[in-house]
PDB file of N, CA and C in Angstrom:
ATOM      1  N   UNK A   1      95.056 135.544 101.049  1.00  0.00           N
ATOM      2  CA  UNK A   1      94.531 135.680  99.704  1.00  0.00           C
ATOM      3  C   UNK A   1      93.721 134.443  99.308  1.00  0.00           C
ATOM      4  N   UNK A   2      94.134 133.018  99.763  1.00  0.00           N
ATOM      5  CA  UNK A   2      93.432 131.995  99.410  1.00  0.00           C
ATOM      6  C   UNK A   2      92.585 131.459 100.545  1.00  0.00           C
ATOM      7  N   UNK A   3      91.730 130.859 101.009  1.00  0.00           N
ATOM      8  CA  UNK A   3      91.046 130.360 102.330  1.00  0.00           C
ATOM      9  C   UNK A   3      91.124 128.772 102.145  1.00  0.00           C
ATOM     10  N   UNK A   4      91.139 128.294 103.134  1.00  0.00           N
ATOM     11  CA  UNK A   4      90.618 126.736 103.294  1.00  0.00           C
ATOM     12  C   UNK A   4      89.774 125.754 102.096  1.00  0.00           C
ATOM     13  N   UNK A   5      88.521 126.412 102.006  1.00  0.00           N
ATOM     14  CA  UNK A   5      87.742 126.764 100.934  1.00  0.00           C
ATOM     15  C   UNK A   5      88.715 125.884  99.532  1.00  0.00           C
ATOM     16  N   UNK A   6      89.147 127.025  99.384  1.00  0.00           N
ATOM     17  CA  UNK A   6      89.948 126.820  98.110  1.00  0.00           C
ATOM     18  C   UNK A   6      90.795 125.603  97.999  1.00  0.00           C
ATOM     19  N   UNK A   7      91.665 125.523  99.155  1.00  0.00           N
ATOM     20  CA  UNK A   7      92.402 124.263  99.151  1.00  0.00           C
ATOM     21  C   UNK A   7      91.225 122.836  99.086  1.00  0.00           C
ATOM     22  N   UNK A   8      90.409 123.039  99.661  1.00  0.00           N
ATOM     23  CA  UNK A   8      89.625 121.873  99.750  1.00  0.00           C
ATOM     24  C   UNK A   8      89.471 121.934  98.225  1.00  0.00           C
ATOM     25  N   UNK A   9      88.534 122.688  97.577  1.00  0.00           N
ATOM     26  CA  UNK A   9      88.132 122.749  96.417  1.00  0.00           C
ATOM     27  C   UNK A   9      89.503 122.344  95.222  1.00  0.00           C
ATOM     28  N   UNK A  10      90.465 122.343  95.329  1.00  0.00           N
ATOM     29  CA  UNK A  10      91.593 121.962  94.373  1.00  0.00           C
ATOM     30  C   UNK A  10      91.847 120.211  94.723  1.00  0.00           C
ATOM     31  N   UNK A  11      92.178 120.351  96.258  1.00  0.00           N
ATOM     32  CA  UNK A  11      92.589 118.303  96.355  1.00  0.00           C
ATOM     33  C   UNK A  11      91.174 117.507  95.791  1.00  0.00           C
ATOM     34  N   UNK A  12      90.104 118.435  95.813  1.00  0.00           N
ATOM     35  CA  UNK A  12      88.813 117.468  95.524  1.00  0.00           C
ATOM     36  C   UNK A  12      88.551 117.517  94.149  1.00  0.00           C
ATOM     37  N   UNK A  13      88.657 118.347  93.576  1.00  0.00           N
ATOM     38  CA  UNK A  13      88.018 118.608  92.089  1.00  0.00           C
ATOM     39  C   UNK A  13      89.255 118.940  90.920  1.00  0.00           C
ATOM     40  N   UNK A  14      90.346 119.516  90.980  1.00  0.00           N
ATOM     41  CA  UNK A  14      90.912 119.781  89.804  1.00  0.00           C
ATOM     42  C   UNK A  14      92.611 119.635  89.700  1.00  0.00           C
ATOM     43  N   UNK A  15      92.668 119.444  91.120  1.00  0.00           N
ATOM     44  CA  UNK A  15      94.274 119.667  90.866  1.00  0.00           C
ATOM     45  C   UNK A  15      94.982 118.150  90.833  1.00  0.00           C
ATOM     46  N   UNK A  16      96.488 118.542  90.068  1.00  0.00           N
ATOM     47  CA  UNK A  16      96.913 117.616  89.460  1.00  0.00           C
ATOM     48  C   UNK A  16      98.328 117.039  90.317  1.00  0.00           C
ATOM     49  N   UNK A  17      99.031 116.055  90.958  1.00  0.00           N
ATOM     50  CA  UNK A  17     100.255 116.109  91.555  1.00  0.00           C
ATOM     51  C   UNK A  17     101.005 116.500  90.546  1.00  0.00           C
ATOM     52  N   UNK A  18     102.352 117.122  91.020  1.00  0.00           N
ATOM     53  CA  UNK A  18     103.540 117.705  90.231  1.00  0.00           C
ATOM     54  C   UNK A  18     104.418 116.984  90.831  1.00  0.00           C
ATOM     55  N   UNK A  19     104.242 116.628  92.164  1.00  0.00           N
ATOM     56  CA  UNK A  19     105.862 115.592  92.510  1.00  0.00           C
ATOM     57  C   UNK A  19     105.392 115.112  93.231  1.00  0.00           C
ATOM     58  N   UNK A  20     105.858 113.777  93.674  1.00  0.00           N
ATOM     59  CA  UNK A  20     105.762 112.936  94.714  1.00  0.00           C
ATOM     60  C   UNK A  20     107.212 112.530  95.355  1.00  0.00           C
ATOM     61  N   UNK A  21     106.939 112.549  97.093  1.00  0.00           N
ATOM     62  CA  UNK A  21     107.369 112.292  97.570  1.00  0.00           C
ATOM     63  C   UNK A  21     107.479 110.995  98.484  1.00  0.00           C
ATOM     64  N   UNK A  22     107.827 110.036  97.728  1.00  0.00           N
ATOM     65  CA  UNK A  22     107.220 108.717  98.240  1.00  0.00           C
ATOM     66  C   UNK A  22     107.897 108.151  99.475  1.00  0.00           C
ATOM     67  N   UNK A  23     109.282 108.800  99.852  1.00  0.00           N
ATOM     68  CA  UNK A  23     109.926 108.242 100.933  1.00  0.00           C
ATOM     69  C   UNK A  23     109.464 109.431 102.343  1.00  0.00           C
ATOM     70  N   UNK A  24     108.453 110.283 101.930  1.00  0.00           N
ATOM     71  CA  UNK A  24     107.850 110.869 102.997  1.00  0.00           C
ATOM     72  C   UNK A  24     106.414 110.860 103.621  1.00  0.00           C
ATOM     73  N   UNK A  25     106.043 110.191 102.367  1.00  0.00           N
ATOM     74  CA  UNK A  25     104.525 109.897 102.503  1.00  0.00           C
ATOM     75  C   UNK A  25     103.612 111.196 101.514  1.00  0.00           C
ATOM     76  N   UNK A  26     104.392 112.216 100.791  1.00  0.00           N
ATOM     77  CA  UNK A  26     103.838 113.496 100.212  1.00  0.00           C
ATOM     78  C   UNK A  26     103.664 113.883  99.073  1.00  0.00           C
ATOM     79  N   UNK A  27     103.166 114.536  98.636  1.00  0.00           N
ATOM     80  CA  UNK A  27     103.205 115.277  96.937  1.00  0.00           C
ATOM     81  C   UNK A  27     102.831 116.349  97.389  1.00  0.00           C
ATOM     82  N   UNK A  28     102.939 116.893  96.376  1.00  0.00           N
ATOM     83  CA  UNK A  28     102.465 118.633  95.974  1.00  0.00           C
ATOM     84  C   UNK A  28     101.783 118.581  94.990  1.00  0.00           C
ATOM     85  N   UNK A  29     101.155 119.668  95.208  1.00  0.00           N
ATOM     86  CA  UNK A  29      99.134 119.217  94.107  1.00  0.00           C
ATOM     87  C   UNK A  29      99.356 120.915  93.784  1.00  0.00           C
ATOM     88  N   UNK A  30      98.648 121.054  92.068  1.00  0.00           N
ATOM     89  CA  UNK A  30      98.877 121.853  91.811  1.00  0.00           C
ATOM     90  C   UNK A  30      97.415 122.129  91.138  1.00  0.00           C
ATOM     91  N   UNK A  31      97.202 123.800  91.480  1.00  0.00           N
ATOM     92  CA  UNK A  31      95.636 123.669  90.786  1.00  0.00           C
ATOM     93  C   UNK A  31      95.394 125.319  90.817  1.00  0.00           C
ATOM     94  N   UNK A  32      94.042 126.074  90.440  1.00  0.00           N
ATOM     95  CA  UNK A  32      94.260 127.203  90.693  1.00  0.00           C
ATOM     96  C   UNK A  32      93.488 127.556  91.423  1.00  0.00           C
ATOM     97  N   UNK A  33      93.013 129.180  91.923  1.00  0.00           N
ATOM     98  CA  UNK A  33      91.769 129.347  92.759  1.00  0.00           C
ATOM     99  C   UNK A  33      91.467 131.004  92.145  1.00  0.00           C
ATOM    100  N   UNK A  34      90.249 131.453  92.391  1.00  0.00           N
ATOM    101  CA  UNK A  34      89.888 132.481  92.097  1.00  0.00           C
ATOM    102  C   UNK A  34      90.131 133.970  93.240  1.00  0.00           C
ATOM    103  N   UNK A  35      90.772 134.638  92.696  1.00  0.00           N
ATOM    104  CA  UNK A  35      90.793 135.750  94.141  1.00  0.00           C
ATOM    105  C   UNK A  35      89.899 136.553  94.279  1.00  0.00           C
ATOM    106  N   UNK A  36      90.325 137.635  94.829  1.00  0.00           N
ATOM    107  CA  UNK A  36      89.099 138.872  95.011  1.00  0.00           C
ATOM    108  C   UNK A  36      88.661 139.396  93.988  1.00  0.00           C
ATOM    109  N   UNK A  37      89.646 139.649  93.800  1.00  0.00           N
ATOM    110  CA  UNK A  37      89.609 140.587  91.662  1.00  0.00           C
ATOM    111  C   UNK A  37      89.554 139.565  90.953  1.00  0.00           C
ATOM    112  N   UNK A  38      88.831 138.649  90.805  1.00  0.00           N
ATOM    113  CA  UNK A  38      88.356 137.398  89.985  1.00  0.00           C
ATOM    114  C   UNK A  38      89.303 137.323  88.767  1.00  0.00           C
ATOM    115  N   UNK A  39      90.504 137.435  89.393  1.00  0.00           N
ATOM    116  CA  UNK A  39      92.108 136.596  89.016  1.00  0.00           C
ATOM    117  C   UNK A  39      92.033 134.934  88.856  1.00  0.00           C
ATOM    118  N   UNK A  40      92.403 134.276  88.331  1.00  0.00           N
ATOM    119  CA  UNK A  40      92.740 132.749  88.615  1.00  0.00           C
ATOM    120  C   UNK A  40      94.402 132.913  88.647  1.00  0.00           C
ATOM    121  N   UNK A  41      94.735 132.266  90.006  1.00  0.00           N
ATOM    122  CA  UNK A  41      95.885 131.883  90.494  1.00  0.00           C
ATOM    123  C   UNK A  41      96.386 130.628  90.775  1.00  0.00           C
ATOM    124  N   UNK A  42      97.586 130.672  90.370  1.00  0.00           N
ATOM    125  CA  UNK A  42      97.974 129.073  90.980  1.00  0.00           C
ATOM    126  C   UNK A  42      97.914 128.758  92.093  1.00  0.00           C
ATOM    127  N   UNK A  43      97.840 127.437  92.800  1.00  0.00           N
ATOM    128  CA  UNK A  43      98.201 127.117  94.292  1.00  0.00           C
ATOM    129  C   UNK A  43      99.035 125.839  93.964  1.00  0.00           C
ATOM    130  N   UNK A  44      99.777 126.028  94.816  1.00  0.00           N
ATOM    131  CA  UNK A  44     100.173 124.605  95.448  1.00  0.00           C
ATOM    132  C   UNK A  44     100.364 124.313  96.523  1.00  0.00           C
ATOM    133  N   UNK A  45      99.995 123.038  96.899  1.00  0.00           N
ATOM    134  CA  UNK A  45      99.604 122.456  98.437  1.00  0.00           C
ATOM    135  C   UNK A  45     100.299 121.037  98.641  1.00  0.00           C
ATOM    136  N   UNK A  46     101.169 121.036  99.547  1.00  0.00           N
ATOM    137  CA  UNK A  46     101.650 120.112  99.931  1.00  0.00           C
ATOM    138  C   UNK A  46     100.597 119.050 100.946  1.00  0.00           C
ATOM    139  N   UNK A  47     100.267 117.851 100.810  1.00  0.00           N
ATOM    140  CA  UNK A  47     100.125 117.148 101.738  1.00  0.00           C
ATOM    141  C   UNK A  47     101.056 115.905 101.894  1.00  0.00           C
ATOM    142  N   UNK A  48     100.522 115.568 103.370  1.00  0.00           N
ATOM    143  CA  UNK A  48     100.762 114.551 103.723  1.00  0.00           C
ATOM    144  C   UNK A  48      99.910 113.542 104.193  1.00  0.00           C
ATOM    145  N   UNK A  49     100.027 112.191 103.117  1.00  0.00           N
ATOM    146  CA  UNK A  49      99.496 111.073 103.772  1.00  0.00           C
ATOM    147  C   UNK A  49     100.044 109.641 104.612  1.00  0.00           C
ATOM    148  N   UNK A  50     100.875 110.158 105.074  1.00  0.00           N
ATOM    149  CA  UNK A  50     101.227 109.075 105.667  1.00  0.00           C
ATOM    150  C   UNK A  50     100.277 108.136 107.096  1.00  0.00           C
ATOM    151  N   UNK A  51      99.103 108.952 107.109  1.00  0.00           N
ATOM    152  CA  UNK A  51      98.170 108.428 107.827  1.00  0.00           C
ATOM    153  C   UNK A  51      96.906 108.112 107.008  1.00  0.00           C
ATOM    154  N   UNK A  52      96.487 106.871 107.019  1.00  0.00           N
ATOM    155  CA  UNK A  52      95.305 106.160 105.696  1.00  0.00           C
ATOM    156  C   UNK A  52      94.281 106.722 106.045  1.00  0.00           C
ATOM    157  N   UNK A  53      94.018 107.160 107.245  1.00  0.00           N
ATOM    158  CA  UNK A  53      92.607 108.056 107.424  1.00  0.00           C
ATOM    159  C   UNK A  53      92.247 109.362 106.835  1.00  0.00           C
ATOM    160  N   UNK A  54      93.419 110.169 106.700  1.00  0.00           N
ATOM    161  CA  UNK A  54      93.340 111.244 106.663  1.00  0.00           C
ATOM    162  C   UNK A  54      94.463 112.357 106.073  1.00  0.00           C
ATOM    163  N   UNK A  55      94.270 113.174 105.177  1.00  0.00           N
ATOM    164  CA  UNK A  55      94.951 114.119 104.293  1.00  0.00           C
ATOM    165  C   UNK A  55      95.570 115.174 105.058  1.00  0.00           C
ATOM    166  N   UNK A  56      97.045 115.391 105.480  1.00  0.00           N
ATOM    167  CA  UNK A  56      97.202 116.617 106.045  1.00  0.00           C
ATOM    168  C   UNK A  56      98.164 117.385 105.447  1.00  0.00           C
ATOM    169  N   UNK A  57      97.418 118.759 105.457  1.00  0.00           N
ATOM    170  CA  UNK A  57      97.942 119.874 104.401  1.00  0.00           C
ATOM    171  C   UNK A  57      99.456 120.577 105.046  1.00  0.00           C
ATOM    172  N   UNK A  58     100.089 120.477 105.191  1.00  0.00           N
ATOM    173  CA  UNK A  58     101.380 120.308 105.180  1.00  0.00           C
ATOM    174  C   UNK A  58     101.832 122.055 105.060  1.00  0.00           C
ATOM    175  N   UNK A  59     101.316 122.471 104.074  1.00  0.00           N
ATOM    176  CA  UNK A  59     101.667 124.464 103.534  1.00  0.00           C
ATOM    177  C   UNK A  59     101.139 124.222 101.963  1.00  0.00           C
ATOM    178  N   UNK A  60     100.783 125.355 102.165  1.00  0.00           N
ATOM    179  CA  UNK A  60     100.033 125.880 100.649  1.00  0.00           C
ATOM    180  C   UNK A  60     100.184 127.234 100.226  1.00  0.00           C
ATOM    181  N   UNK A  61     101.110 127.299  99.322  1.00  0.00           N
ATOM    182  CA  UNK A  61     101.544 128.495  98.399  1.00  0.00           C
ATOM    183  C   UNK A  61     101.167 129.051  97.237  1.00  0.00           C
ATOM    184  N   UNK A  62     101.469 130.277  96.659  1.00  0.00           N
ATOM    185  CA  UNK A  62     101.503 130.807  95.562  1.00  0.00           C
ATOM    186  C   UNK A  62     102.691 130.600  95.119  1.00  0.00           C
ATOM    187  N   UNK A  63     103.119 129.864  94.029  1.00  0.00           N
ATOM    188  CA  UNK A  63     104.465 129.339  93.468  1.00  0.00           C
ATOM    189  C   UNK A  63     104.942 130.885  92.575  1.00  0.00           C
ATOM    190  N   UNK A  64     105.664 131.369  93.122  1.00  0.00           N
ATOM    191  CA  UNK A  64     106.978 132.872  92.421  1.00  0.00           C
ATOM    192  C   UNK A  64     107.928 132.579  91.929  1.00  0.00           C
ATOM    193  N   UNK A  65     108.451 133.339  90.919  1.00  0.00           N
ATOM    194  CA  UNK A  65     109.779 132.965  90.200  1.00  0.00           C
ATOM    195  C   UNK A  65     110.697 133.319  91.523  1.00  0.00           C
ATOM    196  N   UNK A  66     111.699 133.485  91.637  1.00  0.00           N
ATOM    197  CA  UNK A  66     112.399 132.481  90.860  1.00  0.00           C
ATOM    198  C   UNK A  66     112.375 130.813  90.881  1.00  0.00           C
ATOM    199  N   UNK A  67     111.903 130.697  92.297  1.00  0.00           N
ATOM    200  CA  UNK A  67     111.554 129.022  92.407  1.00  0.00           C
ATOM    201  C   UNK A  67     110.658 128.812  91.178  1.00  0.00           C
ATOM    202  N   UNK A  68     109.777 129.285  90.770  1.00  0.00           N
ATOM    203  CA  UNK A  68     109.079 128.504  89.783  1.00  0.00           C
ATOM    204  C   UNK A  68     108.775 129.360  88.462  1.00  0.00           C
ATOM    205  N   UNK A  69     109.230 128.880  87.032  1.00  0.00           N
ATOM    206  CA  UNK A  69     109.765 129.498  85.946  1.00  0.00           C
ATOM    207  C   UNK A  69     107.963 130.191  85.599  1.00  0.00           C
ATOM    208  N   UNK A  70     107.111 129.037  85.749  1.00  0.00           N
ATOM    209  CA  UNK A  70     105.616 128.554  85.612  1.00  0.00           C
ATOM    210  C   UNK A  70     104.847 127.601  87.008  1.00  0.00           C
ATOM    211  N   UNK A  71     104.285 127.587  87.092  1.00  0.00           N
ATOM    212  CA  UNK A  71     102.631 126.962  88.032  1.00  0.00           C
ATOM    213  C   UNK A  71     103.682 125.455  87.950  1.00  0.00           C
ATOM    214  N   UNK A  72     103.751 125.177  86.955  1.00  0.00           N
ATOM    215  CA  UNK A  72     103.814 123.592  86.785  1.00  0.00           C
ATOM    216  C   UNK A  72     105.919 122.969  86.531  1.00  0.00           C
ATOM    217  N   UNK A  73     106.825 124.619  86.646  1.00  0.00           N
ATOM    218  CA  UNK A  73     107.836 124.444  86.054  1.00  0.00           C
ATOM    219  C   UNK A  73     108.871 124.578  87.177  1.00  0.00           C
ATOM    220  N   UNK A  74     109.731 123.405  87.519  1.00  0.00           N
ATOM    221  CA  UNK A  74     110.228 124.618  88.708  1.00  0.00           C
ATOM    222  C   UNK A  74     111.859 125.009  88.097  1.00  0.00           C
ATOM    223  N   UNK A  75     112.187 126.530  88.966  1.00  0.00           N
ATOM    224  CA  UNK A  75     113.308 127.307  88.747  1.00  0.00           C
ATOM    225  C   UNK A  75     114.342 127.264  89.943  1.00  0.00           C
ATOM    226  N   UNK A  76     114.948 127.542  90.245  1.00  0.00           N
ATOM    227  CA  UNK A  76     115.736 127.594  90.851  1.00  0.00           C
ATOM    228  C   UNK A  76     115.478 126.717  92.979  1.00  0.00           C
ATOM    229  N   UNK A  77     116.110 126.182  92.880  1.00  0.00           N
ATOM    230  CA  UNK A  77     115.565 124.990  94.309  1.00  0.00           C
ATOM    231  C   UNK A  77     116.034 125.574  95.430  1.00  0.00           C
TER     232      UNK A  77
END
Protein backbone atom coordinates (compact mmCIF):
# COMPACT_ATOMS: atom_id res chain seq x y z
CA UNK A 1 0.00 0.00 0.00
CA UNK A 2 2.92 2.41 0.76
CA UNK A 3 6.29 2.30 -1.59
CA UNK A 4 9.80 3.41 -0.76
CA UNK A 5 8.81 6.66 -2.29
CA UNK A 6 6.78 7.47 0.55
CA UNK A 7 9.06 6.50 3.29
CA UNK A 8 11.72 8.61 1.78
CA UNK A 9 9.28 11.44 1.40
CA UNK A 10 8.19 11.38 5.35
CA UNK A 11 12.12 11.00 7.00
CA UNK A 12 12.85 14.01 4.53
CA UNK A 13 10.04 16.42 4.65
CA UNK A 14 7.34 15.99 7.38
CA UNK A 15 7.56 13.45 9.82
CA UNK A 16 7.97 13.93 13.40
CA UNK A 17 9.91 11.26 16.03
CA UNK A 18 7.38 9.74 18.56
CA UNK A 19 10.06 7.76 20.55
CA UNK A 20 13.49 7.38 20.78
CA UNK A 21 15.45 4.73 21.34
CA UNK A 22 18.70 5.88 22.49
CA UNK A 23 20.27 2.68 23.95
CA UNK A 24 19.70 1.18 20.35
CA UNK A 25 20.67 3.76 18.20
CA UNK A 26 16.56 4.22 16.94
CA UNK A 27 13.31 6.15 16.86
CA UNK A 28 10.19 5.79 15.17
CA UNK A 29 9.11 8.68 12.85
CA UNK A 30 5.70 9.33 12.36
CA UNK A 31 4.13 11.04 9.28
CA UNK A 32 1.47 10.32 6.68
CA UNK A 33 1.35 9.25 2.95
CA UNK A 34 -1.26 9.38 0.30
CA UNK A 35 -2.78 6.00 -1.09
CA UNK A 36 -4.50 4.94 -4.13
CA UNK A 37 -7.91 6.33 -3.21
CA UNK A 38 -6.18 9.60 -2.28
CA UNK A 39 -6.67 8.61 1.52
CA UNK A 40 -3.94 10.23 3.83
CA UNK A 41 -2.61 7.55 6.11
CA UNK A 42 -0.39 7.29 8.85
CA UNK A 43 3.08 5.63 8.66
CA UNK A 44 5.47 4.82 10.93
CA UNK A 45 9.02 3.90 10.28
CA UNK A 46 11.46 2.74 12.42
CA UNK A 47 15.10 3.55 11.75
CA UNK A 48 18.24 2.90 12.66
CA UNK A 49 21.22 5.06 13.07
CA UNK A 50 23.67 3.62 14.65
CA UNK A 51 25.91 4.00 11.61
CA UNK A 52 26.88 8.07 10.98
CA UNK A 53 26.78 7.46 7.31
CA UNK A 54 23.69 6.23 6.84
CA UNK A 55 19.78 5.82 7.82
CA UNK A 56 18.49 2.26 7.98
CA UNK A 57 14.83 1.63 7.81
CA UNK A 58 14.44 -0.98 10.19
CA UNK A 59 10.12 -1.76 9.27
CA UNK A 60 7.54 0.59 8.37
CA UNK A 61 3.91 0.26 9.33
CA UNK A 62 0.41 1.32 9.36
CA UNK A 63 -0.09 1.87 13.20
CA UNK A 64 -3.89 -0.27 14.17
CA UNK A 65 -5.68 -0.23 17.26
CA UNK A 66 -5.29 -1.91 19.39
CA UNK A 67 -1.51 -1.07 19.59
CA UNK A 68 -2.28 2.39 18.73
CA UNK A 69 -5.43 4.35 20.28
CA UNK A 70 -4.26 7.24 17.37
CA UNK A 71 -1.13 7.81 14.68
CA UNK A 72 0.63 9.52 17.55
CA UNK A 73 -1.06 7.50 20.79
CA UNK A 74 0.01 4.22 21.72
CA UNK A 75 -2.56 1.36 23.12
CA UNK A 76 -1.90 -1.59 24.23
CA UNK A 77 2.23 -2.86 23.93
Amino acid sequence: MFTAKDIVCILVEEGKILESYEEDNRCLVCGHFTAENSVRLPLHIVCDYSNNRLIDIVTAYIPQKPWWITPTRRGLK
